[in-house]
N, C-alpha and C. Protein backbone atom coordinates (compact mmCIF):
# COMPACT_ATOMS: atom_id res chain seq x y z
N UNK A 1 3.86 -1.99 -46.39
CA UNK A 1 2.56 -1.67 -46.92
C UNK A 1 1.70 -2.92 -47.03
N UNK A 2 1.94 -3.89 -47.39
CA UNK A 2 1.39 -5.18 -47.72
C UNK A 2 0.86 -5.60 -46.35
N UNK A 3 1.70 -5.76 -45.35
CA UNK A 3 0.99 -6.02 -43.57
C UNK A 3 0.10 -5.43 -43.10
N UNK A 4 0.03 -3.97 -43.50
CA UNK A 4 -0.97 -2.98 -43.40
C UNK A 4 -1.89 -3.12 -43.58
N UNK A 5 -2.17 -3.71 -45.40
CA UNK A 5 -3.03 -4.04 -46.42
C UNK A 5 -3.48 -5.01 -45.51
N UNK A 6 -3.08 -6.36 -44.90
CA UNK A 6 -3.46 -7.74 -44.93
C UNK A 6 -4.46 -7.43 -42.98
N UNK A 7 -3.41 -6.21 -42.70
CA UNK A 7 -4.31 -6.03 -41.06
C UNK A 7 -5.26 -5.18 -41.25
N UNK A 8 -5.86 -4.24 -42.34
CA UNK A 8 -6.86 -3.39 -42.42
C UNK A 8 -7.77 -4.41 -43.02
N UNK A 9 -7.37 -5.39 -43.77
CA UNK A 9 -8.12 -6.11 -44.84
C UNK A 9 -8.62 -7.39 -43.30
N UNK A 10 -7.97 -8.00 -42.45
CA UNK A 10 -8.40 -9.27 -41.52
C UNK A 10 -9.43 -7.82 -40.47
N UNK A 11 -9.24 -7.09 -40.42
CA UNK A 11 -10.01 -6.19 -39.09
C UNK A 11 -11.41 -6.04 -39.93
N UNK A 12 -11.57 -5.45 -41.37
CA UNK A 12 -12.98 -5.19 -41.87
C UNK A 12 -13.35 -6.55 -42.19
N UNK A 13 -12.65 -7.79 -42.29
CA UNK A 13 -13.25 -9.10 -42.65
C UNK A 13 -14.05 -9.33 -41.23
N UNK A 14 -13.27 -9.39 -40.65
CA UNK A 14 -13.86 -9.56 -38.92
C UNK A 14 -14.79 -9.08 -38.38
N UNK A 15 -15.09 -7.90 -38.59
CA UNK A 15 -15.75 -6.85 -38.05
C UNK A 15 -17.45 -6.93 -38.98
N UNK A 16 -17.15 -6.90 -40.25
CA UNK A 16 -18.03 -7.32 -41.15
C UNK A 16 -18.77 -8.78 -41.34
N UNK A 17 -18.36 -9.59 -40.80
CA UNK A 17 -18.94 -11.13 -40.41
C UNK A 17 -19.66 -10.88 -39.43
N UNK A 18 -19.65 -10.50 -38.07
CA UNK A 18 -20.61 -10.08 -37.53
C UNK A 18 -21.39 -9.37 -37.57
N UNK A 19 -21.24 -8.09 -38.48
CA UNK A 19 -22.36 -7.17 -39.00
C UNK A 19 -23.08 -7.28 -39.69
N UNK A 20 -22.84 -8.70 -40.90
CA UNK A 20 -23.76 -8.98 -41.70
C UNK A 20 -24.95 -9.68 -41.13
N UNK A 21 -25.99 -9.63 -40.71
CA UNK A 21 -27.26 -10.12 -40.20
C UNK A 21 -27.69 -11.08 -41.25
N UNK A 22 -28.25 -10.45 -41.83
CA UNK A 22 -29.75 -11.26 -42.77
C UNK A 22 -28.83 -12.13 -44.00
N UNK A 23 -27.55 -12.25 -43.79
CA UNK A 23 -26.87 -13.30 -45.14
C UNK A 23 -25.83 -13.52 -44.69
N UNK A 24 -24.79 -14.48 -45.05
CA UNK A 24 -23.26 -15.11 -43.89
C UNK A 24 -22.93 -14.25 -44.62
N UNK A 25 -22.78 -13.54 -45.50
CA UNK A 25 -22.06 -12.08 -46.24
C UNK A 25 -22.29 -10.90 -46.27
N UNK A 26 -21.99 -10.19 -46.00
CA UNK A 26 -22.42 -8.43 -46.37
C UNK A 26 -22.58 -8.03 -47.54
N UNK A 27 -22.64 -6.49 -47.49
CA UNK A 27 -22.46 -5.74 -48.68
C UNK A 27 -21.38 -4.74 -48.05
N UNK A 28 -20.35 -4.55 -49.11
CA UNK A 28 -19.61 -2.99 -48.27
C UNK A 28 -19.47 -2.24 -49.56
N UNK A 29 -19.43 -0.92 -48.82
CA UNK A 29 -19.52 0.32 -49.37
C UNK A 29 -18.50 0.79 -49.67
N UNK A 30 -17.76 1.14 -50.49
CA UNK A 30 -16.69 1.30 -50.76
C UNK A 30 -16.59 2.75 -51.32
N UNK A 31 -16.14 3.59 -50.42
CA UNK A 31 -15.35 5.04 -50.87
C UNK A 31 -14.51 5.31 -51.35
N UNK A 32 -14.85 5.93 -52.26
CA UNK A 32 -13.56 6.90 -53.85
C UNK A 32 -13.68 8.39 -54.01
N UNK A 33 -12.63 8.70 -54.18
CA UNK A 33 -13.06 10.25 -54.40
C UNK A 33 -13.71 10.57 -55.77
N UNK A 34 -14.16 11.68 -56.27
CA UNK A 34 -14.81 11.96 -57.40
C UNK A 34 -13.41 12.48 -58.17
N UNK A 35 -12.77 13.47 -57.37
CA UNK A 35 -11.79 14.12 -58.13
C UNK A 35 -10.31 13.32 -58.74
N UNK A 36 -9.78 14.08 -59.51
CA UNK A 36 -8.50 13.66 -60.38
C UNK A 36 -7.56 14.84 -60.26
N UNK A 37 -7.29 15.64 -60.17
CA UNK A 37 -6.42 16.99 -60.08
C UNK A 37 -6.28 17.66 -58.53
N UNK A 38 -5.13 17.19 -57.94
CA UNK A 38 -4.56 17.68 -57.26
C UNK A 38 -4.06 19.15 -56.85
N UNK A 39 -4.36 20.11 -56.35
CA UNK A 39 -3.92 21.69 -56.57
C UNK A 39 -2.71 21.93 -56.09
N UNK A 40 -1.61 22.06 -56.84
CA UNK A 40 -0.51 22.33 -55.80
C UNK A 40 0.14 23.56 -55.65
N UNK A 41 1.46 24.33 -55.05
CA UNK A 41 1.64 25.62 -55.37
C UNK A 41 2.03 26.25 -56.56
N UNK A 42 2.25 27.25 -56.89
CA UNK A 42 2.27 27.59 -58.25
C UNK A 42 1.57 27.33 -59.12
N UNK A 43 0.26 27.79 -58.82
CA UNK A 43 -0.62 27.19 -60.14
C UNK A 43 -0.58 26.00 -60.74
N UNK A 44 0.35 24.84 -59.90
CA UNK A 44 0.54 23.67 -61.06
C UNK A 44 -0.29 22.87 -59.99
N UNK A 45 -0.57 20.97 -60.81
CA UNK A 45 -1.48 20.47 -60.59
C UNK A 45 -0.92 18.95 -60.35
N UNK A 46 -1.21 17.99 -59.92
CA UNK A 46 -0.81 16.60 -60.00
C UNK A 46 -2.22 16.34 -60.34
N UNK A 47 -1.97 15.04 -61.72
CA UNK A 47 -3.11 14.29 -61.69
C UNK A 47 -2.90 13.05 -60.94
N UNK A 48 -4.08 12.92 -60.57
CA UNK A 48 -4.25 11.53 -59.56
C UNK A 48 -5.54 10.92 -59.68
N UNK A 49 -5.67 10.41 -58.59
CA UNK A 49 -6.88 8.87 -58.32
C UNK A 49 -6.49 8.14 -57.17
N UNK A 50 -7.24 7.18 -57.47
CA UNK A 50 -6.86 6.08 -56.38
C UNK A 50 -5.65 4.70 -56.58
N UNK A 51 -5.19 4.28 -55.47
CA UNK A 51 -4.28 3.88 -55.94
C UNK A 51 -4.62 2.47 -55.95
N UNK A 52 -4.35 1.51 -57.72
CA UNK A 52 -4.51 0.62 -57.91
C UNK A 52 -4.67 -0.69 -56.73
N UNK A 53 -3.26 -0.86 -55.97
CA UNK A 53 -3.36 -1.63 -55.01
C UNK A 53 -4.05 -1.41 -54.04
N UNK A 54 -4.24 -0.42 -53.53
CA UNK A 54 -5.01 0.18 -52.25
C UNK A 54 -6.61 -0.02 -52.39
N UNK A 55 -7.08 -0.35 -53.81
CA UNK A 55 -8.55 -0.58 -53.93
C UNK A 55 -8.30 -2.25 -54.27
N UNK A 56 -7.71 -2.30 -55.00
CA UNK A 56 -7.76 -3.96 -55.83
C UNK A 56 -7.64 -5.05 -54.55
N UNK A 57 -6.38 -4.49 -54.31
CA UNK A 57 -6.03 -5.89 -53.20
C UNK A 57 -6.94 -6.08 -52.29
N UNK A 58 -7.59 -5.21 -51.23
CA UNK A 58 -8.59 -5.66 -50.49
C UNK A 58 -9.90 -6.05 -50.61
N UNK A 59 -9.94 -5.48 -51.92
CA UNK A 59 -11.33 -5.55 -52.67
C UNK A 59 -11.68 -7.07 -53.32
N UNK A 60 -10.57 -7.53 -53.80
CA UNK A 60 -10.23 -9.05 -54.46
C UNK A 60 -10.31 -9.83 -53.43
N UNK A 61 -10.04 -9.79 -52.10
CA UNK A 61 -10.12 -10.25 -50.99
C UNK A 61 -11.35 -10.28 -50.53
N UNK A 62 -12.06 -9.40 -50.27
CA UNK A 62 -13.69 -9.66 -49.96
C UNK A 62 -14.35 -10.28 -50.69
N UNK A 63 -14.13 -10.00 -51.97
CA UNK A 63 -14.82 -10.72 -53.36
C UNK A 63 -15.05 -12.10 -53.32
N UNK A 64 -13.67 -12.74 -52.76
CA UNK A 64 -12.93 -13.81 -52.51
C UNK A 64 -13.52 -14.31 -51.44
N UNK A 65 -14.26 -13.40 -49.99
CA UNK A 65 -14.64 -14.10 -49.00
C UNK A 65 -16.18 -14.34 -48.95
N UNK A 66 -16.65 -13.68 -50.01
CA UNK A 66 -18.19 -13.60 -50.30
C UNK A 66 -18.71 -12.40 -49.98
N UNK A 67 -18.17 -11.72 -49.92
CA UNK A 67 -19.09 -9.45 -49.49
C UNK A 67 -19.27 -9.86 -51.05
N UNK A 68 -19.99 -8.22 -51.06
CA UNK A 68 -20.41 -7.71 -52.37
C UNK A 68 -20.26 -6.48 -52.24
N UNK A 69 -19.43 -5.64 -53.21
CA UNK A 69 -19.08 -4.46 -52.98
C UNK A 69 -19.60 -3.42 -53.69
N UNK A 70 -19.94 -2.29 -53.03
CA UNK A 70 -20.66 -1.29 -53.89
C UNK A 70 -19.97 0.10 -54.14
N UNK A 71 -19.48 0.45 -55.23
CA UNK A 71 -18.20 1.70 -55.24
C UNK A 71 -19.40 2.94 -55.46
N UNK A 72 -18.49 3.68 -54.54
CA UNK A 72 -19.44 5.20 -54.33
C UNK A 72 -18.58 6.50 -54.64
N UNK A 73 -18.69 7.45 -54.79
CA UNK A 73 -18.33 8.37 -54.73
C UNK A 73 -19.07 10.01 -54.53
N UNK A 74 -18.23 11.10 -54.23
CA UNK A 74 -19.20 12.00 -53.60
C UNK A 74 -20.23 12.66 -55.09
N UNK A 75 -19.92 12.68 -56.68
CA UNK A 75 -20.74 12.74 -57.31
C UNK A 75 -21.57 11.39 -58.59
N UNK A 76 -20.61 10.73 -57.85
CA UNK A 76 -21.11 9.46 -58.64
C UNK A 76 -20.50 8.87 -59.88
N UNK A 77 -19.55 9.74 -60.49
CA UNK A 77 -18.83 9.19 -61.31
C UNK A 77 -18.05 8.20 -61.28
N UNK A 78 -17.27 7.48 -62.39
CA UNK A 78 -16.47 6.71 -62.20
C UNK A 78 -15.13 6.99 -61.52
N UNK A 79 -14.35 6.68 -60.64
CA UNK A 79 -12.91 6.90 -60.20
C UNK A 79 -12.22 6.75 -60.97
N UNK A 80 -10.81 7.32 -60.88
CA UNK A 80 -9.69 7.19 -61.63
C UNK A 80 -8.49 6.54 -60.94
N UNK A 81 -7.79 5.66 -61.67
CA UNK A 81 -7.04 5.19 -61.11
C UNK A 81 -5.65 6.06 -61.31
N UNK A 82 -4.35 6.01 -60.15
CA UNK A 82 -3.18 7.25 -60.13
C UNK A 82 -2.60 6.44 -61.13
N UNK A 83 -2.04 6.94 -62.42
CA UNK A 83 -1.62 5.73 -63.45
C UNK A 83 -0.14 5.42 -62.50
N UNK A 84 0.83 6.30 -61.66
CA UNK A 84 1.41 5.93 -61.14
C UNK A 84 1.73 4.53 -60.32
N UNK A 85 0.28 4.34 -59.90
CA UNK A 85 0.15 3.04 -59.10
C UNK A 85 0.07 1.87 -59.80
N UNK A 86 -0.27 1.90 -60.96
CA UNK A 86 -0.09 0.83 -62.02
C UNK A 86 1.32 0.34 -62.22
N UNK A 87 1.91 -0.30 -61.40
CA UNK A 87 3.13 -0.51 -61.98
C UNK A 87 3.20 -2.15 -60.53
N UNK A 88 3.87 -2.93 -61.14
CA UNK A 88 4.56 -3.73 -60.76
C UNK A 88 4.93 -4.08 -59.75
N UNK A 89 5.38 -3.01 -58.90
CA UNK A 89 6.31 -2.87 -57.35
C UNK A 89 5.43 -2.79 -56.12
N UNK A 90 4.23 -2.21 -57.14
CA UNK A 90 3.03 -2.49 -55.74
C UNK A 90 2.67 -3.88 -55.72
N UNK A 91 2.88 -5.08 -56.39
CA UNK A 91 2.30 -6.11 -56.40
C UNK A 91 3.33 -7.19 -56.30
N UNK A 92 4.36 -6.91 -55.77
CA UNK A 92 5.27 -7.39 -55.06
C UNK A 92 6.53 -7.91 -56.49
N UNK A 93 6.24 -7.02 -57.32
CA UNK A 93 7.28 -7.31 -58.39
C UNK A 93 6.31 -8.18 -59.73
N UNK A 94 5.24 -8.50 -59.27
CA UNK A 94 4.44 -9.72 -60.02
C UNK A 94 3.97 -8.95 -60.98
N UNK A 95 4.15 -8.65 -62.53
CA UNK A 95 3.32 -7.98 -63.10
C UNK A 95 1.96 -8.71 -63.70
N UNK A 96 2.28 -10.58 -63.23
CA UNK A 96 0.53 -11.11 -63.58
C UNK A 96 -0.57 -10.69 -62.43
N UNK A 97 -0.22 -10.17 -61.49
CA UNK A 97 -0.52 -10.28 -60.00
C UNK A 97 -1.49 -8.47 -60.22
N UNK A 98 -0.52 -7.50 -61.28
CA UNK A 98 -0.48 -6.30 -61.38
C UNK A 98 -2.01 -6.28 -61.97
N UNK A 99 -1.82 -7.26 -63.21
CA UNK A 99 -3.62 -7.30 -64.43
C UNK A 99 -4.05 -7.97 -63.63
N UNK A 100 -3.93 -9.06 -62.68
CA UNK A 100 -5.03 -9.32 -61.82
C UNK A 100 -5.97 -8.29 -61.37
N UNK A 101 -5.48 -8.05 -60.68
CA UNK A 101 -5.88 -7.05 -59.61
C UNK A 101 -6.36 -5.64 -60.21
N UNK A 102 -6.20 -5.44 -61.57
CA UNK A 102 -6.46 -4.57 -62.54
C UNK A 102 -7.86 -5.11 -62.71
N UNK A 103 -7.84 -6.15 -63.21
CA UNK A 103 -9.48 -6.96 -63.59
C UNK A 103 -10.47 -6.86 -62.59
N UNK A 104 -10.15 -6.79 -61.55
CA UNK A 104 -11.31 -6.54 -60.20
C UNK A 104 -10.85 -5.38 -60.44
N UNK A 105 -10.38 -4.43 -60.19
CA UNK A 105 -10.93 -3.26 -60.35
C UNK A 105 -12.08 -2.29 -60.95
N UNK A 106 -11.50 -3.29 -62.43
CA UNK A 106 -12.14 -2.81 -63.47
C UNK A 106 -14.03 -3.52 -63.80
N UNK A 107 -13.85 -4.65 -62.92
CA UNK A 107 -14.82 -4.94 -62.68
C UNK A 107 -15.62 -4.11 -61.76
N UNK A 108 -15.26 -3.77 -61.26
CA UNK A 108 -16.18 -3.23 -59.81
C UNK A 108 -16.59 -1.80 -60.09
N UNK A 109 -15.48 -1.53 -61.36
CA UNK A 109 -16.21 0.03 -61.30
C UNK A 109 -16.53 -0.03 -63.07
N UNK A 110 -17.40 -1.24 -63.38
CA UNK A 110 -17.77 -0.96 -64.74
C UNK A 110 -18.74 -0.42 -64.77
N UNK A 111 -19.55 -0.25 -66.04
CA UNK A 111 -20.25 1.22 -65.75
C UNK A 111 -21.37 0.94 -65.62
N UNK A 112 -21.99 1.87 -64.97
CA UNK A 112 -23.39 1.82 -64.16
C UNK A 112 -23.15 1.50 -62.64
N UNK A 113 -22.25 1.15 -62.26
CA UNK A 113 -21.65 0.40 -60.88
C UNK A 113 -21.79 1.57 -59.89
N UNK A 114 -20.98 2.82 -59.73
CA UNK A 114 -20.74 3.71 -59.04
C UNK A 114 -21.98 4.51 -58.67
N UNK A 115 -21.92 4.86 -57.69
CA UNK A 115 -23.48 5.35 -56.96
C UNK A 115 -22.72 6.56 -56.57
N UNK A 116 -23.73 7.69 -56.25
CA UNK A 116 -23.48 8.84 -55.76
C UNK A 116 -23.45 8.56 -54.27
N UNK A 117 -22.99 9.71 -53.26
CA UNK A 117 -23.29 9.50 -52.25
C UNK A 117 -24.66 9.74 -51.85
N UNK A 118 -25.01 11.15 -52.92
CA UNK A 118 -26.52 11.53 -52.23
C UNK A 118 -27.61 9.97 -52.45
N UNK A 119 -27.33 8.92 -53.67
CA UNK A 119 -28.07 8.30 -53.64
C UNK A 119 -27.99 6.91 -52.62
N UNK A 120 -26.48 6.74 -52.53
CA UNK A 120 -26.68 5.82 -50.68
C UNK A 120 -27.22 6.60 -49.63
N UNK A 121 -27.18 7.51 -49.32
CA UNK A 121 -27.61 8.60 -48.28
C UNK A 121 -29.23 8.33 -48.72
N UNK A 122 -29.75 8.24 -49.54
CA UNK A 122 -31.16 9.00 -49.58
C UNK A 122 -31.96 7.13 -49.95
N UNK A 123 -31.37 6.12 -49.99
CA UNK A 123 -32.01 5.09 -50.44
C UNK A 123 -31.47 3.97 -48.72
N UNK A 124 -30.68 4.74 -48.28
CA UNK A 124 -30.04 3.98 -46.59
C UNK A 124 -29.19 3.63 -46.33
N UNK A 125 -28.30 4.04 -45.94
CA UNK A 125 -26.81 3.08 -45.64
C UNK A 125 -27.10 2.25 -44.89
N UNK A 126 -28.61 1.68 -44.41
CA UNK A 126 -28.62 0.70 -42.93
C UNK A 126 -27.66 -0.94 -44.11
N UNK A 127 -27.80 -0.93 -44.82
CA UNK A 127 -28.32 -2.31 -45.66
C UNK A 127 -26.45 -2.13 -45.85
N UNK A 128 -26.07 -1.79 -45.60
CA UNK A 128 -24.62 -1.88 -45.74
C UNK A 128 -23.96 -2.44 -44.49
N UNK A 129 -22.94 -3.23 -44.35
CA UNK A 129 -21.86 -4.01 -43.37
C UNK A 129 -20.88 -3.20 -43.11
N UNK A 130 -20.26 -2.68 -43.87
CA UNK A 130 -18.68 -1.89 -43.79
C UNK A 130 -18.65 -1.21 -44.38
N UNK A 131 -17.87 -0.02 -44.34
CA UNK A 131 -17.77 1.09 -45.06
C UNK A 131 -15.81 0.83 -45.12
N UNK A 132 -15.41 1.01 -46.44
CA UNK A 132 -13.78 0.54 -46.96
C UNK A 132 -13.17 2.19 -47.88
N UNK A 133 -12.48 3.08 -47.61
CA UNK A 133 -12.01 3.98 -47.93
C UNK A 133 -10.29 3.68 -48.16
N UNK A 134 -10.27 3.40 -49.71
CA UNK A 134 -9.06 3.23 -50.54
C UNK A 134 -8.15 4.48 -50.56
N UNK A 135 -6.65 4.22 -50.23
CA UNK A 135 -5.59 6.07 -50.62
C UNK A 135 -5.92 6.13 -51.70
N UNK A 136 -4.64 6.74 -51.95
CA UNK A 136 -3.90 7.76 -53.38
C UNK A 136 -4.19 8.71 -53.17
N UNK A 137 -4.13 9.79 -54.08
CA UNK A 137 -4.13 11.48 -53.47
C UNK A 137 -5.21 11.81 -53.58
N UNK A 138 -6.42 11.28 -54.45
CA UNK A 138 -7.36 11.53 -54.63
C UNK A 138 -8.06 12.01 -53.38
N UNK A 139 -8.81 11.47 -52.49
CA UNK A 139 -9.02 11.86 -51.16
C UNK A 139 -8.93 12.63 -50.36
N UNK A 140 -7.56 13.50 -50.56
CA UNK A 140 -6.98 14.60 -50.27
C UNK A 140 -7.94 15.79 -51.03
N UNK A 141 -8.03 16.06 -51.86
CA UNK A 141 -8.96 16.79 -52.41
C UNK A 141 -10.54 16.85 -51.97
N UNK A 142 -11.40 16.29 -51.98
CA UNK A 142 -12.53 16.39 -51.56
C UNK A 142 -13.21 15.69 -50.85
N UNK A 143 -12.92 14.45 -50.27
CA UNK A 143 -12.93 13.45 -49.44
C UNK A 143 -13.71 14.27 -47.56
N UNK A 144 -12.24 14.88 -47.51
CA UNK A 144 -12.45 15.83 -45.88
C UNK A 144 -13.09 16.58 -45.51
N UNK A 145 -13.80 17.63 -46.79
CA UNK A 145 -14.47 18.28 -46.55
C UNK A 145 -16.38 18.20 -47.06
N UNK A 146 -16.38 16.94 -47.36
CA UNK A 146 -17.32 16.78 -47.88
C UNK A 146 -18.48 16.31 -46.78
N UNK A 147 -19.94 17.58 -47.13
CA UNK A 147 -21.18 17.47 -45.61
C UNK A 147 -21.34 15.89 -45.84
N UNK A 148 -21.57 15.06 -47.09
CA UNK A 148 -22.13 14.05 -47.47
C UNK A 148 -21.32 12.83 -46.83
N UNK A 149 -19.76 13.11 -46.76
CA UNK A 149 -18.78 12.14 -46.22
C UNK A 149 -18.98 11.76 -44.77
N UNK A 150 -19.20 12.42 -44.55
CA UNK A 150 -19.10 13.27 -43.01
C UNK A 150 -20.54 12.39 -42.81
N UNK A 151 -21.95 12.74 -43.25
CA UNK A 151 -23.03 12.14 -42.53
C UNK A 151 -22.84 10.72 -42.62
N UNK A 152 -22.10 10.13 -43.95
CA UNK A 152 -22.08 8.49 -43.87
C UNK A 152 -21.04 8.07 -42.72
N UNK A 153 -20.17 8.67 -42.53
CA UNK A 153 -19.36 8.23 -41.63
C UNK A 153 -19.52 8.45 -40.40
N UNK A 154 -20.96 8.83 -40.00
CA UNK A 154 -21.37 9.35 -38.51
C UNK A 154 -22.43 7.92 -38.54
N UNK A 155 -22.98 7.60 -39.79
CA UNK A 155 -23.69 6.00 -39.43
C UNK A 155 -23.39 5.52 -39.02
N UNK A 156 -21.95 4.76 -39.55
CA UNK A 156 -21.10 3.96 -39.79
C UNK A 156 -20.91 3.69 -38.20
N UNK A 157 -20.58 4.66 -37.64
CA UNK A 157 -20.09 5.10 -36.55
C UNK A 157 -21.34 4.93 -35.33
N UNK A 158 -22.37 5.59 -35.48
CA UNK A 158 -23.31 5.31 -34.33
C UNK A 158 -23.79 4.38 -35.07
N UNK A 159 -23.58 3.28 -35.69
CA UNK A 159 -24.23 1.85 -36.14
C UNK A 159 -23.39 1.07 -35.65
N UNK A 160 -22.47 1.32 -34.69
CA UNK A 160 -21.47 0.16 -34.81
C UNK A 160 -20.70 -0.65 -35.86
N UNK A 161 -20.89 -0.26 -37.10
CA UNK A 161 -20.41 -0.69 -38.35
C UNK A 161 -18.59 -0.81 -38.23
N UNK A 162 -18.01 -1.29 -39.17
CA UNK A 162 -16.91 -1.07 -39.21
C UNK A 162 -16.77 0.01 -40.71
N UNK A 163 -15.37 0.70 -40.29
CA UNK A 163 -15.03 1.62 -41.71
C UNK A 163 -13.37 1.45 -40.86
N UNK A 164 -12.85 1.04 -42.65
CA UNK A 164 -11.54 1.00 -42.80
C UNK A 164 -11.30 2.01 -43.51
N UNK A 165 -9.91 2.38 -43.56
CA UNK A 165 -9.33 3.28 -44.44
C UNK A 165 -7.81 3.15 -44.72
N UNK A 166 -7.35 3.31 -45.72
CA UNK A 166 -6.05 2.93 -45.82
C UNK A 166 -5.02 4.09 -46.59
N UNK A 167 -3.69 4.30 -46.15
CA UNK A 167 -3.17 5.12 -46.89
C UNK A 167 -3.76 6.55 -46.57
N UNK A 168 -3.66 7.00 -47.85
CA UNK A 168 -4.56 8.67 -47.89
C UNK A 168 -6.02 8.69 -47.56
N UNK A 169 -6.84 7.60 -47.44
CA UNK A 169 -8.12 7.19 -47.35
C UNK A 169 -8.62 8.22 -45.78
N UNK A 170 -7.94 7.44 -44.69
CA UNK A 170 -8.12 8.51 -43.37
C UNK A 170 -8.38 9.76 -43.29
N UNK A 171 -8.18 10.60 -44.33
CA UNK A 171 -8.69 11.87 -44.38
C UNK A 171 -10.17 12.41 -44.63
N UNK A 172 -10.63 11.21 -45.24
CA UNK A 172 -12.24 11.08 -45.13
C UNK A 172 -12.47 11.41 -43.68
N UNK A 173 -12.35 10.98 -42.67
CA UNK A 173 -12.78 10.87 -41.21
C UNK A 173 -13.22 12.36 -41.01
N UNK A 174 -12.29 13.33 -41.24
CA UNK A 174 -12.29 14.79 -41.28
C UNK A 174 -13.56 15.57 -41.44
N UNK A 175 -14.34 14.92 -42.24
CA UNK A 175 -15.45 15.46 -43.02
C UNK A 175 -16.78 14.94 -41.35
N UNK A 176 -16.08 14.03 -40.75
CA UNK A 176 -17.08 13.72 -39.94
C UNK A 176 -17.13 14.51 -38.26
């Protein structure tokens, strides 16, 4: 998972240095799902989100290279993180490594931070570099089928932009 992390994370660094025009840095857009509840059979439910490492680590990394990141989602609320993913083993055993990477998180989605999609959609995605779509199960839920997912990721796309996705994140594409 970590090689994954470090080759999705060097391809949108790459890809995004040349896309940034008007500053040696971008801005990227960063996709979250809105939802937390998973539907499964039998009337029962998993709660979820996104998964700690899958947003933090690459996100701490751009932060780190000079982007500026803007967290979105399809109604604009704040994301939830899978409390599952909070643990230790994603961060290679390091639990200082774990509140690191907790702190950018929590930075990035403090409040007022999170934008709707209708309001990137309706104010321009031109002004954006990359588009970055974090797993966890969250995504799975409303991510694929969403008209709004779907038109940003057709920019992205006839802009030549780059969009990563990692984990459960790829199911966004669906919507497009």
């Amino acid at each position: 998972m970590k090689n994954t992390l470090k080759a999705v994370l060097a391809s949108l660094l790459l890809a995004t240095s040349a896309a940034a025009s008007a500053s040696p840095k971008g801005e990227i857009l960063v996709l979250l799902s809105s939802e937390t509840e998973l539907p499964l059979q039998g009337g029962k439910s998993l709660t979820t989100g996104f998964y700690q490492n899958e947003l933090g680590v690459p996100a701490a990394a751009l932060l780190e290279a000079g982007y500026t990141l803007t967290p979105v989602t399809p109604r604009g609320n704040r994301p939830v993180v899978d409390k599952h993913s909070v643990d230790p083993q994603y961060f290679g055993g390091n639990p200082q490594e774990m509140v690191r990477i907790g702190a950018v998180v929590e930075g990035l989605l403090g409040a007022g931070k999170v934008l709707s999609l209708r309001e990137v959609l309706q104010s321009g995605p031109e002004r954006y570099a990359g588009l970055f779509i974090p797993g966890g199960h969250a995504p799975l839920i409303d991510l694929a089928k969403d008209p709004e997912v779907g038109t940003l990721l057709r920019h992205f796309h006839d802009n030549h932009k780059p969009t990563a996705a990692i984990c459960h994140g790829p199911i966004a594409l669906l919507a497009a």
